[in-house]
N, C-alpha and C. Protein backbone atom coordinates (compact mmCIF):
# COMPACT_ATOMS: atom_id res chain seq x y z
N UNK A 1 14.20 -26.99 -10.49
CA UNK A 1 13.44 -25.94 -9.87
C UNK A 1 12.33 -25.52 -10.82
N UNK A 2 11.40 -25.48 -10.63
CA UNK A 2 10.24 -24.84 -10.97
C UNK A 2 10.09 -23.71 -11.90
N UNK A 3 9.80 -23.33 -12.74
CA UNK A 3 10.00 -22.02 -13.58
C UNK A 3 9.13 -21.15 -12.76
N UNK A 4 8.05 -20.95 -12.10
CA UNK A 4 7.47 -19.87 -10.91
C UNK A 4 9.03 -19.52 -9.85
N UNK A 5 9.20 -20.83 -9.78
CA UNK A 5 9.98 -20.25 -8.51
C UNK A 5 11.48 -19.84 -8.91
N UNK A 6 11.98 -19.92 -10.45
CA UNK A 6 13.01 -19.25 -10.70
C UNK A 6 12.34 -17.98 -11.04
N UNK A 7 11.56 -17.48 -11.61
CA UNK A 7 10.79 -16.17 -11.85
C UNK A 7 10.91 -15.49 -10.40
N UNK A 8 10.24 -15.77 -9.52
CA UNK A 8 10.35 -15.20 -8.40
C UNK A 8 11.74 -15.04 -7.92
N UNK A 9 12.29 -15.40 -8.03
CA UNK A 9 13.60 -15.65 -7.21
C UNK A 9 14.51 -14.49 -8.16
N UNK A 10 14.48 -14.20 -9.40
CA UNK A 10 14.83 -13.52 -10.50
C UNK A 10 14.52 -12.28 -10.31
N UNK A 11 12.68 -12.13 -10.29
CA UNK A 11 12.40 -10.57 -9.92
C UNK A 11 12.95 -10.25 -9.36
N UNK A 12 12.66 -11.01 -8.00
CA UNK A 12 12.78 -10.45 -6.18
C UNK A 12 14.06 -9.92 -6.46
N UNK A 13 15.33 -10.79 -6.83
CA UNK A 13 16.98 -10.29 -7.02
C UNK A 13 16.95 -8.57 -7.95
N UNK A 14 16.08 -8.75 -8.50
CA UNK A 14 16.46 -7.42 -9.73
C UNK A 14 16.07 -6.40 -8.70
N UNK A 15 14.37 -6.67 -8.55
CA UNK A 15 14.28 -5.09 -7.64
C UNK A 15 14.58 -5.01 -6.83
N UNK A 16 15.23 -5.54 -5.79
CA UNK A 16 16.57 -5.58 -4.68
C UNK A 16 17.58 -4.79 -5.33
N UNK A 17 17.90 -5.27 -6.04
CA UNK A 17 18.87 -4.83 -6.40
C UNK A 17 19.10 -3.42 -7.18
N UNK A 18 17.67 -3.28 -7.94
CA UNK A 18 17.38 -2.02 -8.10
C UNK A 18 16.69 -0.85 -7.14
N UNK A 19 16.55 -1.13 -6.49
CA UNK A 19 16.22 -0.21 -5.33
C UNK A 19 17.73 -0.07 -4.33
N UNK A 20 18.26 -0.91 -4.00
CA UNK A 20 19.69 -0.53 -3.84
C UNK A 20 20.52 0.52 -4.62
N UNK A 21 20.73 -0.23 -5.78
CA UNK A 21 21.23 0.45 -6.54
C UNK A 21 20.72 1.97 -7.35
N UNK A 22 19.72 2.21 -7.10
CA UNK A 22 19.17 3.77 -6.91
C UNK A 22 19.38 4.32 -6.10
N UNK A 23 18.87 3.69 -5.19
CA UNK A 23 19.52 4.46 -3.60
C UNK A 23 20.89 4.65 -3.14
N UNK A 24 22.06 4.04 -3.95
CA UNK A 24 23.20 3.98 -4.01
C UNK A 24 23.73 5.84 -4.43
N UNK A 25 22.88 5.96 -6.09
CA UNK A 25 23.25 6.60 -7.17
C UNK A 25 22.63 7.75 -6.28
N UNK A 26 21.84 8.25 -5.52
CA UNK A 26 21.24 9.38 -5.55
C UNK A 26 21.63 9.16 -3.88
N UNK A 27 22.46 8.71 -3.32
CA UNK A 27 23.06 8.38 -2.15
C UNK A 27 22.78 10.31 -1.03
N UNK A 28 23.30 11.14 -1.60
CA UNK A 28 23.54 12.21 -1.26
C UNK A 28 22.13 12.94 -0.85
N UNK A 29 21.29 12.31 -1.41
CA UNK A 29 20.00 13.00 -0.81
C UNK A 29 18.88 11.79 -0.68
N UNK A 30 19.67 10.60 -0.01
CA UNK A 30 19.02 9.38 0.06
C UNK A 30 18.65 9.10 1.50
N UNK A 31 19.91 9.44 3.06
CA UNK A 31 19.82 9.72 3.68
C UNK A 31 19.53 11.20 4.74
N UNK A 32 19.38 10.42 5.48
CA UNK A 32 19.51 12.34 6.69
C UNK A 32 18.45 12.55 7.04
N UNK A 33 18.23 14.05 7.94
CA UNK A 33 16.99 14.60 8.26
C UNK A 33 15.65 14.95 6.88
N UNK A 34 16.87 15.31 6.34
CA UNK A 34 16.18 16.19 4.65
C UNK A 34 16.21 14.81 3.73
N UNK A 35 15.10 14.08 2.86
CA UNK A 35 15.74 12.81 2.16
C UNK A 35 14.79 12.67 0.91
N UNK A 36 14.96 12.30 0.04
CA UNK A 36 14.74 12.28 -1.43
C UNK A 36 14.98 11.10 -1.71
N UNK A 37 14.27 9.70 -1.40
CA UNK A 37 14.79 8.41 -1.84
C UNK A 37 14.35 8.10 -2.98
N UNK A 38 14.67 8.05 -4.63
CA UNK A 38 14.37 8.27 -5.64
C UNK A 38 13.82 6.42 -5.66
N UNK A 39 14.24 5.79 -5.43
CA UNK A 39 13.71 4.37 -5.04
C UNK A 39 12.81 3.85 -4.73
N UNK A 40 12.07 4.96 -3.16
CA UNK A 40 10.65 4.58 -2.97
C UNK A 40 9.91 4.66 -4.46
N UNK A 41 9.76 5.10 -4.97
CA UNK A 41 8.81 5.19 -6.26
C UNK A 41 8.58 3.54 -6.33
N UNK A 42 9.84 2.71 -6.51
CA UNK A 42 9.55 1.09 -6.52
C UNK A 42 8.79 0.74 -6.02
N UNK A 43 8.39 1.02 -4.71
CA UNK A 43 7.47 0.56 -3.57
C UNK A 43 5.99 0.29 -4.28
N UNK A 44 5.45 1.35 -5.09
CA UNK A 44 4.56 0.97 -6.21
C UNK A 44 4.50 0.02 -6.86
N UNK A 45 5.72 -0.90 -6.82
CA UNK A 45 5.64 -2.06 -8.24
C UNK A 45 4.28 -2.96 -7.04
N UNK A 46 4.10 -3.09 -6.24
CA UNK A 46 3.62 -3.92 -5.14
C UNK A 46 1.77 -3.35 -5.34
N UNK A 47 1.55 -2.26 -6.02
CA UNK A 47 0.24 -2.27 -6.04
C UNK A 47 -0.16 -2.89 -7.00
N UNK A 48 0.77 -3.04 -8.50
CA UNK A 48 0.84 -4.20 -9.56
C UNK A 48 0.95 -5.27 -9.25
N UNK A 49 2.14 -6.10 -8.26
CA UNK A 49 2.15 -7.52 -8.27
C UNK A 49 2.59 -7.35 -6.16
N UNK A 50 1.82 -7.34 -5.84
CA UNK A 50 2.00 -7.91 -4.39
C UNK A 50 3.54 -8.91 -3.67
N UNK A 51 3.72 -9.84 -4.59
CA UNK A 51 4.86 -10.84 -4.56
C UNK A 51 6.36 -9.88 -4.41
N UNK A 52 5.99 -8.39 -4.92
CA UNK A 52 7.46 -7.54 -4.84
C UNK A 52 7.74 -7.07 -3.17
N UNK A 53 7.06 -7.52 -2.64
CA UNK A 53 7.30 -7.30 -1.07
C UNK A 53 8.37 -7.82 -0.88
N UNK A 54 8.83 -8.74 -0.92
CA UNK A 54 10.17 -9.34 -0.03
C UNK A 54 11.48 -8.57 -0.84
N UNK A 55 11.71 -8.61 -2.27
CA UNK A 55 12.63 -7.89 -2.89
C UNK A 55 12.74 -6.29 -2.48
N UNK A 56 11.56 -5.55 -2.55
CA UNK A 56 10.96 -4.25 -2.27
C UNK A 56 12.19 -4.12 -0.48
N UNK A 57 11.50 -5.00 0.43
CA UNK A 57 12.28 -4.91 1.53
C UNK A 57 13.78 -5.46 1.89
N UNK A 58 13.91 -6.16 1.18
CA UNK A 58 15.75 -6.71 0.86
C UNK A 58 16.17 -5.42 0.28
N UNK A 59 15.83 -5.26 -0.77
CA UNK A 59 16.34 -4.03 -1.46
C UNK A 59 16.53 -2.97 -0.71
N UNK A 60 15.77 -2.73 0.54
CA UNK A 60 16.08 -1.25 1.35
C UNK A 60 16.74 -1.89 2.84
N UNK A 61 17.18 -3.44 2.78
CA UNK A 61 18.10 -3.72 3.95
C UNK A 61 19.26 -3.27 3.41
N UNK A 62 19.48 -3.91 1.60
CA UNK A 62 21.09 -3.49 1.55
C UNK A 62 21.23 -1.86 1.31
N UNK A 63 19.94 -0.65 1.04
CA UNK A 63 20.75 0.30 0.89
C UNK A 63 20.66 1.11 2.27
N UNK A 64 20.34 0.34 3.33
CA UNK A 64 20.52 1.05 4.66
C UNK A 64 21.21 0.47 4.95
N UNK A 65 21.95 -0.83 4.89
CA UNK A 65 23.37 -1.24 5.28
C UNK A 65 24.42 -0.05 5.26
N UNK A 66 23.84 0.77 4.36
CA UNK A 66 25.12 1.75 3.99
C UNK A 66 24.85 3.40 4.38
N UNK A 67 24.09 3.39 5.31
CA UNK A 67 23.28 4.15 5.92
C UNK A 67 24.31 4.52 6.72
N UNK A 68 24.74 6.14 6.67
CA UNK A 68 25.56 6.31 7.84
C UNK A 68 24.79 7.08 9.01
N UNK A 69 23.45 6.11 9.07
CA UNK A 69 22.56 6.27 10.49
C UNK A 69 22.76 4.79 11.25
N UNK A 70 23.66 4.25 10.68
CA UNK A 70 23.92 2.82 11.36
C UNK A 70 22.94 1.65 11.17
N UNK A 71 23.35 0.74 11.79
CA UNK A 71 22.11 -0.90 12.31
C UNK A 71 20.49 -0.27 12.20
N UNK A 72 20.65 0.74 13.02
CA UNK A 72 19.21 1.12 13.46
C UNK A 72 18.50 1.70 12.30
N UNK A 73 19.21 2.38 11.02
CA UNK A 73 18.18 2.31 9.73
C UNK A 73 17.64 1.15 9.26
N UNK A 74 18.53 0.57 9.25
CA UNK A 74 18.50 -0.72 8.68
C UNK A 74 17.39 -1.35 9.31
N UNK A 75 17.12 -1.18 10.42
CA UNK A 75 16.17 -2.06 11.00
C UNK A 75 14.79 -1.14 11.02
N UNK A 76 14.49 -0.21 11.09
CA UNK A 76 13.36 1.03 11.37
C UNK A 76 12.92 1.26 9.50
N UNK A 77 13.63 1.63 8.89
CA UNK A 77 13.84 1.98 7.50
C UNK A 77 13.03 0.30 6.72
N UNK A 78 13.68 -0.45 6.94
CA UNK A 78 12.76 -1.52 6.62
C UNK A 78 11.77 -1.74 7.29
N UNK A 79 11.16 -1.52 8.00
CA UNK A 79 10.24 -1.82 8.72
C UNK A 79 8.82 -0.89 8.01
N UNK A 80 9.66 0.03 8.11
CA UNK A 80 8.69 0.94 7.11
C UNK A 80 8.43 1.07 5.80
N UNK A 81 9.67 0.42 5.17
CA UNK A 81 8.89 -0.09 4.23
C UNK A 81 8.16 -1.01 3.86
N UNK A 82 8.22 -2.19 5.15
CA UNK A 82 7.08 -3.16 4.82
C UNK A 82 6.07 -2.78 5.47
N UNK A 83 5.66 -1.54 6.05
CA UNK A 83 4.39 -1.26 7.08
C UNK A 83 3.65 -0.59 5.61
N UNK A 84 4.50 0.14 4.70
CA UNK A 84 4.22 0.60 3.77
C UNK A 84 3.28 -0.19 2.22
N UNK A 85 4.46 -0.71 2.10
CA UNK A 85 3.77 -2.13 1.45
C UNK A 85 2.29 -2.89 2.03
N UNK A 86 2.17 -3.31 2.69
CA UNK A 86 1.27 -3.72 3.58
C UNK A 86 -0.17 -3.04 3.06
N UNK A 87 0.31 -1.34 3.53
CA UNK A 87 -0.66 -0.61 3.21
C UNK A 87 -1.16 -0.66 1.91
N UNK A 88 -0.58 -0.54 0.93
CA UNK A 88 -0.45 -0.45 -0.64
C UNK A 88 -1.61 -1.38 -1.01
N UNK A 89 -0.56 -2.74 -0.65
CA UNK A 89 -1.47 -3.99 -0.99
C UNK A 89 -3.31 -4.15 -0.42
N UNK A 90 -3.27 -3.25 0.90
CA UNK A 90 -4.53 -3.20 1.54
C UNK A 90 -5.64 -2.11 0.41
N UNK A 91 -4.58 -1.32 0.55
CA UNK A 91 -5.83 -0.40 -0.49
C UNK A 91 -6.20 -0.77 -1.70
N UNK A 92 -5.36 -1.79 -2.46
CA UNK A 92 -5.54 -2.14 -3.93
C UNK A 92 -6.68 -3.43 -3.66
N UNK A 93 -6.16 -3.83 -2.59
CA UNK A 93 -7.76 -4.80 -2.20
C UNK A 93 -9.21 -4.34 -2.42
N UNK A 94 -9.20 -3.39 -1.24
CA UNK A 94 -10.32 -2.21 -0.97
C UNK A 94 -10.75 -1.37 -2.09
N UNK A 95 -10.16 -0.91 -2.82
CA UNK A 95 -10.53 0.16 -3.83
C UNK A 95 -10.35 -0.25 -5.22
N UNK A 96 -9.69 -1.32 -5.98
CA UNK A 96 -9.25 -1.60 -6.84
C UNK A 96 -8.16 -1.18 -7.64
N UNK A 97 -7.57 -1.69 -8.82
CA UNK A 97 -6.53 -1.15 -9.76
C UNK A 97 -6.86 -0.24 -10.66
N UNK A 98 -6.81 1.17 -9.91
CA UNK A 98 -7.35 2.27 -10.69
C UNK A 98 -6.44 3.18 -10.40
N UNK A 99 -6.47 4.56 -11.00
CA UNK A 99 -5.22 5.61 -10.70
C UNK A 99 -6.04 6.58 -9.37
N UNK A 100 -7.33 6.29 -8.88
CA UNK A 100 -7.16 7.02 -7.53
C UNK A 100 -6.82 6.02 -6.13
N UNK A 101 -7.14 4.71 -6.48
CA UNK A 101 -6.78 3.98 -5.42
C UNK A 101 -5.12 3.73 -5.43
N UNK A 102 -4.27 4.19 -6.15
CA UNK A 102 -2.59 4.53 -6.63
C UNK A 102 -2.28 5.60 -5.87
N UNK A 103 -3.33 6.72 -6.54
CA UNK A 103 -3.06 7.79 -5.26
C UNK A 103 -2.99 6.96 -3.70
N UNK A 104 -4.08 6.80 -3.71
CA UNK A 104 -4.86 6.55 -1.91
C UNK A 104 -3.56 5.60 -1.56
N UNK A 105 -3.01 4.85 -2.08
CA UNK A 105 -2.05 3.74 -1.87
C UNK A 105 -0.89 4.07 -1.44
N UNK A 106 -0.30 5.35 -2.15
CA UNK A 106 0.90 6.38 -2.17
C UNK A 106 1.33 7.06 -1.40
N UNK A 107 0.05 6.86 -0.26
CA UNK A 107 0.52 7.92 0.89
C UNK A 107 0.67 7.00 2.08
N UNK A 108 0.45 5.60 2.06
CA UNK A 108 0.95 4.82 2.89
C UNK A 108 2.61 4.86 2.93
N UNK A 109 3.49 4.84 2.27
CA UNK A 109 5.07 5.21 2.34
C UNK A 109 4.97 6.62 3.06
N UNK A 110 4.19 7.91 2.96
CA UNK A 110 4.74 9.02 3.13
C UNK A 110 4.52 8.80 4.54
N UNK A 111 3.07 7.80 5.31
CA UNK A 111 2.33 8.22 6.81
C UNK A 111 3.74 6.99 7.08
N UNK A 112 3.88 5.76 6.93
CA UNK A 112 5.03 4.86 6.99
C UNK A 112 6.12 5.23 7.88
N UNK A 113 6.69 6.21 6.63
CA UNK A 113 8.24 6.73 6.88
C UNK A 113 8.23 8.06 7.71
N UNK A 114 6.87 8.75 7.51
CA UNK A 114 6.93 9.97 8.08
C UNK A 114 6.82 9.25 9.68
N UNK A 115 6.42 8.30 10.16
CA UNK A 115 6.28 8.23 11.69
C UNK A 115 7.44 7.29 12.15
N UNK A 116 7.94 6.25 11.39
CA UNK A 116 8.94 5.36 11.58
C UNK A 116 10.41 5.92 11.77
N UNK A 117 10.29 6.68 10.70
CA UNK A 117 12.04 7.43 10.23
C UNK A 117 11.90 8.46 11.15
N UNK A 118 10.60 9.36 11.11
CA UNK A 118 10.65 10.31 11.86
C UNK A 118 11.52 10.17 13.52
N UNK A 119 10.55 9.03 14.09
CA UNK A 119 11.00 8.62 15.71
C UNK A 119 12.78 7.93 15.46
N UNK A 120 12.88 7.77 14.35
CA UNK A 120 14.28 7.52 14.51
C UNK A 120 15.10 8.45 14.30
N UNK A 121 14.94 9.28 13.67
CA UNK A 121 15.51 10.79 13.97
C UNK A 121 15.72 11.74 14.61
N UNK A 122 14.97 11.39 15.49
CA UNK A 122 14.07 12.06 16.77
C UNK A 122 15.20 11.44 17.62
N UNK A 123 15.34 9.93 17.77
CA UNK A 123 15.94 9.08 18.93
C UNK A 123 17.63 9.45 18.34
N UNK A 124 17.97 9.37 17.52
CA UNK A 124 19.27 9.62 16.90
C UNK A 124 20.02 11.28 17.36
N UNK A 125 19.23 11.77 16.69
CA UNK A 125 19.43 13.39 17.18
C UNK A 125 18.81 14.28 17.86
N UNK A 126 18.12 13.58 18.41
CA UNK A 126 17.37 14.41 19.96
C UNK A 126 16.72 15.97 18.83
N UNK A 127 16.56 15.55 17.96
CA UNK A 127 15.49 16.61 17.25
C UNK A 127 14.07 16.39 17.23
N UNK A 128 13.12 17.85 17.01
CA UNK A 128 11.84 17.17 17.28
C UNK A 128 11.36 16.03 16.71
N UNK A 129 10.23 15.24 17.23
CA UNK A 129 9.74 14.29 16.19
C UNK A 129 8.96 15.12 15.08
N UNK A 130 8.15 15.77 15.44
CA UNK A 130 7.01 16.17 14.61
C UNK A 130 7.84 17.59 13.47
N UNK A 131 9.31 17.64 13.52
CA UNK A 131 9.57 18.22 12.37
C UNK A 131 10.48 17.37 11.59
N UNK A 132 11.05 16.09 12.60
CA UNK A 132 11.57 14.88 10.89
C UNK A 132 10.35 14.57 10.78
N UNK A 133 9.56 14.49 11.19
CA UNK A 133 8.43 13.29 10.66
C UNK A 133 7.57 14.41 9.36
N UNK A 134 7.70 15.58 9.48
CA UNK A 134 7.35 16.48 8.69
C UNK A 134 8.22 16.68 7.58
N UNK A 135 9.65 16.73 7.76
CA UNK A 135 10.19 16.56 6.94
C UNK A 135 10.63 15.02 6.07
N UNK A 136 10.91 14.07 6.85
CA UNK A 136 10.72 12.76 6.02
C UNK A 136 8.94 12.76 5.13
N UNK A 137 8.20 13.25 5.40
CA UNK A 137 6.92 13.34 4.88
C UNK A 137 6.86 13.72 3.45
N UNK A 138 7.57 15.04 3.84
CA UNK A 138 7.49 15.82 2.09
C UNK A 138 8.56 15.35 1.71
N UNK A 139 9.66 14.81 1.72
CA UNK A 139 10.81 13.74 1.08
C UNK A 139 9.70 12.75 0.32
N UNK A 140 9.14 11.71 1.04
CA UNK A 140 8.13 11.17 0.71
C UNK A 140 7.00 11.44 -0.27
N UNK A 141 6.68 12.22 0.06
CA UNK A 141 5.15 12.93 -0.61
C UNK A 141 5.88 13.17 -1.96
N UNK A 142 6.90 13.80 -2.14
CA UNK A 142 7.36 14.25 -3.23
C UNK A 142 7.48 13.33 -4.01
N UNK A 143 8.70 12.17 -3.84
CA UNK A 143 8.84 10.95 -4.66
C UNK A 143 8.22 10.29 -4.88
N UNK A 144 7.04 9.80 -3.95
CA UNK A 144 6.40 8.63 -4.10
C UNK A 144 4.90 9.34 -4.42
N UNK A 145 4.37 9.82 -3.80
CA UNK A 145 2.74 10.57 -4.24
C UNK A 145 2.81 11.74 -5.51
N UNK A 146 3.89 12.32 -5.63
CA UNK A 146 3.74 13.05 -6.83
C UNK A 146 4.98 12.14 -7.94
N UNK A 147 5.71 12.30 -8.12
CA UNK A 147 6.22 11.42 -9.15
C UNK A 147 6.27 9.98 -8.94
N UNK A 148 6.24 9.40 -7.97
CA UNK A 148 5.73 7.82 -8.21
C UNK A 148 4.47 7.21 -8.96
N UNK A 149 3.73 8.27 -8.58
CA UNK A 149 2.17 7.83 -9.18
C UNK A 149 2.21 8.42 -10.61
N UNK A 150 2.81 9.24 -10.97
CA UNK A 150 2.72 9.63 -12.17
C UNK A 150 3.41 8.63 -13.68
N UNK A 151 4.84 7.90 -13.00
CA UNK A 151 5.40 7.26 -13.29
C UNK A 151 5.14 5.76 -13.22
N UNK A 152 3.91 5.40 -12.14
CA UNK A 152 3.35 4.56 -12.03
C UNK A 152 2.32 4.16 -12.90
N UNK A 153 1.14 5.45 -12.63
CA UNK A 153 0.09 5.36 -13.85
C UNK A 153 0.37 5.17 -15.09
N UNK A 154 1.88 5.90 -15.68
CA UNK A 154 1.87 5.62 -17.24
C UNK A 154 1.78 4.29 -17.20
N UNK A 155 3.05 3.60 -16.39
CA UNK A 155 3.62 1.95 -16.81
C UNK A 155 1.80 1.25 -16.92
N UNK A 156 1.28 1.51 -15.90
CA UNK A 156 0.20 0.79 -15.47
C UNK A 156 -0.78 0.81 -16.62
N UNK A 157 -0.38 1.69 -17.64
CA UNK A 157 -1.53 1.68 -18.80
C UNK A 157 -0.71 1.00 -19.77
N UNK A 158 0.50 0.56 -19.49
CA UNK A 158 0.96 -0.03 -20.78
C UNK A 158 1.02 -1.43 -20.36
N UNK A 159 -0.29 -2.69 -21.39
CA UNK A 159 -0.51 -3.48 -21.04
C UNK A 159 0.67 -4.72 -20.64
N UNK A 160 1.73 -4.67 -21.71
CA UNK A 160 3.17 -5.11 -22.12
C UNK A 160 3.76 -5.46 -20.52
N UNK A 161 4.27 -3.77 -20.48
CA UNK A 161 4.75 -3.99 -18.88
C UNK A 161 3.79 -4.43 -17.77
N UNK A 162 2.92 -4.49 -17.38
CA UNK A 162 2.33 -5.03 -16.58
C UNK A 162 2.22 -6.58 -16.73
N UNK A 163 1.98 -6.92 -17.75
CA UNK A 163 1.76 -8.83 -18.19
C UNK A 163 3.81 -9.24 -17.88
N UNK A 164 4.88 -8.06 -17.79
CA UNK A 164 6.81 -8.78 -17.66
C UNK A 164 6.43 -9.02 -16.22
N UNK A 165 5.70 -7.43 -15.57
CA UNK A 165 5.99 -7.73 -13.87
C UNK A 165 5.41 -8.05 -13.40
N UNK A 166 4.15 -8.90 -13.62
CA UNK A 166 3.24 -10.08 -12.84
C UNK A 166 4.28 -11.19 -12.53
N UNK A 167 4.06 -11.78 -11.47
CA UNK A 167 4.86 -13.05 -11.40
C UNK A 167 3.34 -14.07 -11.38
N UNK A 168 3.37 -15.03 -12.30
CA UNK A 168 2.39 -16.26 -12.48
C UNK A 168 2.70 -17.26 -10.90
């Protein structure tokens, strides 16, 4: 096998597995109406190396496997995070690798999950849409636009880590 394609195959397994396994640890305010996924922050590794998409979204099949919102996180919940991703990767196109196009990038997870999770919350518990989608928002906004980017920008200035999580 190829040394690219054991690299890839290596990342993809870790941040799977680390985004699981965060989402595992902080389980208690990972799901629900009210949610704090300390994990999305990962979703950022993808404005650095694009290739973290498929791990990024494995990683949030297995920790909605354990979703006691059932099948249907699992399937909505990923979805949004690759609608999310998507976005990320679009803006780092458009604007470049800078800390306001990080911002601009950051709020693709919050609009993502705020409309995806929202309607599934909505369909689950016959609650409004437009107050999960408000509340999955600032869950969002919080982790990923205020401490993701903050936690993002440092790594992103340290040349070291950026040259481990490129995949060649």
């Amino acid at each position: 096998m190829k040394k690219n394609n054991v690299q890839f195959i290596t990342k993809t397994a870790l941040v799977a597995a680390a985004y699981a396994a965060i989402t595992f640890a902080f389980s208690f305010m990972a799901y629900g109406q009210v949610q704090f996924r300390i994990s999305e922050i990962l979703v950022l590794l993808a404005f650095i190396e694009p290739k973290y998409t498929l791990g990024l979204v494995l990683g949030c099949v297995l920790a909605n496997a354990a979703s006691p919102l059932g099948v249907i996180d699992v399937v909505v919940g990923s979805l949004a995070t690759l609608f999310a991703i998507i976005y990320i990767i679009q803006v780092k196109k458009m604007f470049g690798y800078n800390k306001k196009s990080l911002i601009i990038a950051s709020l693709g997870p919050v609009i993502s999950n705020a409309l995806l999770v929202g309607w599934e919350l909505y369909y689950l518990f016959q609650t409004p849409f437009w107050m999960n989608a408000l509340y999955v928002a600032i869950g969002e906004f919080a982790v990923v636009t205020i401490a993701g980017t903050v936690v993002m920008n440092i790594l992103m200035k340290n040349n070291n880590f950026v040259e481990k999580v490129k995949m060649n």
